[in-house]
Protein backbone atom coordinates (compact mmCIF):
# COMPACT_ATOMS: atom_id res chain seq x y z
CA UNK A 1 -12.95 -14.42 -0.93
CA UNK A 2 -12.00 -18.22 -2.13
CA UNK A 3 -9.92 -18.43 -4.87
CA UNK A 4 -6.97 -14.83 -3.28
CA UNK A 5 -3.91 -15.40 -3.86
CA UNK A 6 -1.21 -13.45 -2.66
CA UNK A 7 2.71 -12.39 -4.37
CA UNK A 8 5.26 -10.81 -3.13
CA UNK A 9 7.94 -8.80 -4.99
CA UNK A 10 6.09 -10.14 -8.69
CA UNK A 11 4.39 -6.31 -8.71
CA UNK A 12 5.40 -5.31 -12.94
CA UNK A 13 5.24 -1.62 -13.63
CA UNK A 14 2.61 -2.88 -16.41
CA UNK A 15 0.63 -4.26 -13.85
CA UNK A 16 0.95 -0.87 -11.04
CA UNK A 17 -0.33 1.41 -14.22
CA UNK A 18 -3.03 -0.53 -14.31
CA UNK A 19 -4.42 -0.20 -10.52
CA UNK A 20 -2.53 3.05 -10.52
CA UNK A 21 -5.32 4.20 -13.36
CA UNK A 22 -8.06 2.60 -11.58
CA UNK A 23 -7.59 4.76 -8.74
CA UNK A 24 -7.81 8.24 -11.06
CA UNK A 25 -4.03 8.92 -9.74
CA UNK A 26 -2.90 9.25 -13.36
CA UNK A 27 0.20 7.38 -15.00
CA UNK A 28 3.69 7.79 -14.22
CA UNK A 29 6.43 6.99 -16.78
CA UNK A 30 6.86 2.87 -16.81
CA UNK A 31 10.78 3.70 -15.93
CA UNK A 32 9.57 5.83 -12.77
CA UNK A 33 7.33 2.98 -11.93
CA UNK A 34 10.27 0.34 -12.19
CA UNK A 35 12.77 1.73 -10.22
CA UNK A 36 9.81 2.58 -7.67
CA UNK A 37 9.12 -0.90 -7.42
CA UNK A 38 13.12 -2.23 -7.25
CA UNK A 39 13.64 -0.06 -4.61
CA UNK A 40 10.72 -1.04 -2.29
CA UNK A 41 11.17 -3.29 1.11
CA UNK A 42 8.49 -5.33 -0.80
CA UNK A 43 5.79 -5.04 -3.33
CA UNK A 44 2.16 -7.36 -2.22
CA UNK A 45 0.00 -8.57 -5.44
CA UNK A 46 -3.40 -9.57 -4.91
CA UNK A 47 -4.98 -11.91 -7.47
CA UNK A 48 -8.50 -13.46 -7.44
CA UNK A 49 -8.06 -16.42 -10.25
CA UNK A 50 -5.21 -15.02 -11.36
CA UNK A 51 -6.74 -11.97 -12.55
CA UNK A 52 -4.79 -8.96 -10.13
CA UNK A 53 -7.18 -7.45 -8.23
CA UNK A 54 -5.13 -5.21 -5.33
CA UNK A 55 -1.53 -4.19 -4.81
CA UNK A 56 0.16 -2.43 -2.13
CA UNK A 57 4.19 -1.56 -1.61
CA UNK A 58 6.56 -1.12 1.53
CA UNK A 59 8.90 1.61 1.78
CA UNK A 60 10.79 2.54 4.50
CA UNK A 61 13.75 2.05 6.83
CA UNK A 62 12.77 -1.69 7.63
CA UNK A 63 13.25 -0.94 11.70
CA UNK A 64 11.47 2.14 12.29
CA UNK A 65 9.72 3.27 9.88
CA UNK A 66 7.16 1.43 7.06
CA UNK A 67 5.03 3.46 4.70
CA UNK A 68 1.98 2.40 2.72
CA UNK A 69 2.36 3.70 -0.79
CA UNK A 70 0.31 2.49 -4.08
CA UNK A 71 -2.49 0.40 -1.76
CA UNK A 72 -5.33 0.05 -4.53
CA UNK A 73 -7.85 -2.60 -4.78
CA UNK A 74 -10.16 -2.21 -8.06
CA UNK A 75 -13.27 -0.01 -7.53
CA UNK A 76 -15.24 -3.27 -8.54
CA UNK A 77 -13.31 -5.31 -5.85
CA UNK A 78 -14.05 -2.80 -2.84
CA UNK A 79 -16.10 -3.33 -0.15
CA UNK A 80 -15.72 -7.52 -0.20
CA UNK A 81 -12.70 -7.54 2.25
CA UNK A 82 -10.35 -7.93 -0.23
CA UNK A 83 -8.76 -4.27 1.22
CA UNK A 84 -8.59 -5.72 4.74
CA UNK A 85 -7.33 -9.03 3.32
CA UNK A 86 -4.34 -7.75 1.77
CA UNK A 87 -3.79 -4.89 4.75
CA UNK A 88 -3.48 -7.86 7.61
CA UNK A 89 -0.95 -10.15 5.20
CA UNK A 90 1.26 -6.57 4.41
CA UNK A 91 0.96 -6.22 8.43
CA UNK A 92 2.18 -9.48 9.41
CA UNK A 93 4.98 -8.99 7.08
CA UNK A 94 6.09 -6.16 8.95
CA UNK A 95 5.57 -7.33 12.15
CA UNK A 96 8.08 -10.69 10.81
CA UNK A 97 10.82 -7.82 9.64
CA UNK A 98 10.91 -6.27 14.09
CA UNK A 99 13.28 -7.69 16.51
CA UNK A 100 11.65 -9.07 19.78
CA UNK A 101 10.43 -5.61 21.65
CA UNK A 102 10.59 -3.37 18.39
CA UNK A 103 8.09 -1.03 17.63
CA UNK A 104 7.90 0.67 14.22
CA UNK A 105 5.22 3.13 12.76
CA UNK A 106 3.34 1.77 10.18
CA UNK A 107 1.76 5.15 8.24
CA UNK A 108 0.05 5.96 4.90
CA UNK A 109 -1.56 8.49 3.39
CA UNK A 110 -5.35 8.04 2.69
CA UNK A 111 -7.25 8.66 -0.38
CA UNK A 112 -9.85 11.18 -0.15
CA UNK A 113 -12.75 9.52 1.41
CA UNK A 114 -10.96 6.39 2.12
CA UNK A 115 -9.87 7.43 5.78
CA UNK A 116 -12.76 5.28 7.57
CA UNK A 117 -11.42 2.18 6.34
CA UNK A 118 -8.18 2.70 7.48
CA UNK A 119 -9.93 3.79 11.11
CA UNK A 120 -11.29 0.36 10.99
CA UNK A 121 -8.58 -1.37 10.45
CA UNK A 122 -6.88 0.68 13.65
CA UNK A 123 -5.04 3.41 11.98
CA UNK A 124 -4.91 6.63 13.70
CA UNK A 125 -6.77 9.80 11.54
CA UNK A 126 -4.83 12.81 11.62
CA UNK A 127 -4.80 15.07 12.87
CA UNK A 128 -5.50 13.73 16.60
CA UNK A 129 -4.37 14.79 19.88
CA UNK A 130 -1.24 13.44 19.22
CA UNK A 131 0.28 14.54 15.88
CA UNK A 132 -0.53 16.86 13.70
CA UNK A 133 -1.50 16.78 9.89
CA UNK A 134 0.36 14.61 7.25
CA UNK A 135 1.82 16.92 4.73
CA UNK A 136 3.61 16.71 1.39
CA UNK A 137 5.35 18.36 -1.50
CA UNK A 138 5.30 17.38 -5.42
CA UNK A 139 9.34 17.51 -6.29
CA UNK A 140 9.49 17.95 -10.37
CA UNK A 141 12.86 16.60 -11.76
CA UNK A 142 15.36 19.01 -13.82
């Protein structure tokens, strides 16, 4: 992993379509993408010799609450620790962001298949003993 460098908030929409793609999760409009990314706690970029290989964004209530959204590292990238890599940096940023004696949930939804690498990287699967199933609704504008 020589040669990783890591941006924050440099994430173009250009840039999101193109991981976005690699992931088979289609293409949103470039204007949906843009105000996506303005209005994220932070966007991570993940370049190995400049060439962007990972990306992951921050939303949330910056106290409480931080979601995962958009975490893709290229198909030809996985499996090096380039995932794990970028994971640790996003959750040391949001560890910097909590008061002394905070504790916020850090959640994400999990590509299909993908859930044992969040497991190793200590996420919780769901459902557990605990909580139940993540859930979600597609919203279509007017």
């Amino acid at each position: 992993m020589q040669n990783l460098t890591l941006k924050e908030n440099t994430l173009t929409p250009e840039e999101f379509t193109s991981l976005f793609k690699s992931a088979g999760w289609g293409e949103p409009p470039l204007m949906q993408i843009d105000v996506a990314l303005k209005n994220s706690i932070r966007t991570f970029s993940l370049y190995e010799n400049e060439k962007l290989v990972g990306m992951g964004r921050i939303v949330g209530d910056r106290a409480m609450e931080f979601f995962l959204r958009d975490f893709v590292i290229l198909p030809v990238c996985q499996k090096h620790g380039y995932g794990k890599f970028l994971l640790s940096y996003i959750e040391s940023f949001i560890k910097k962001q909590l008061q002394p004696g905070w504790t916020a949930k850090f959640q994400l939804m999990s590509a299909q298949g993908k859930e044992g690498f969040y497991k190793k990287c200590g996420f919780e699967i769901l459902p557990n003993e605990k909580r139940g199933a993540g859930v979600h609704k597609d919203i279509c504008g007017e």
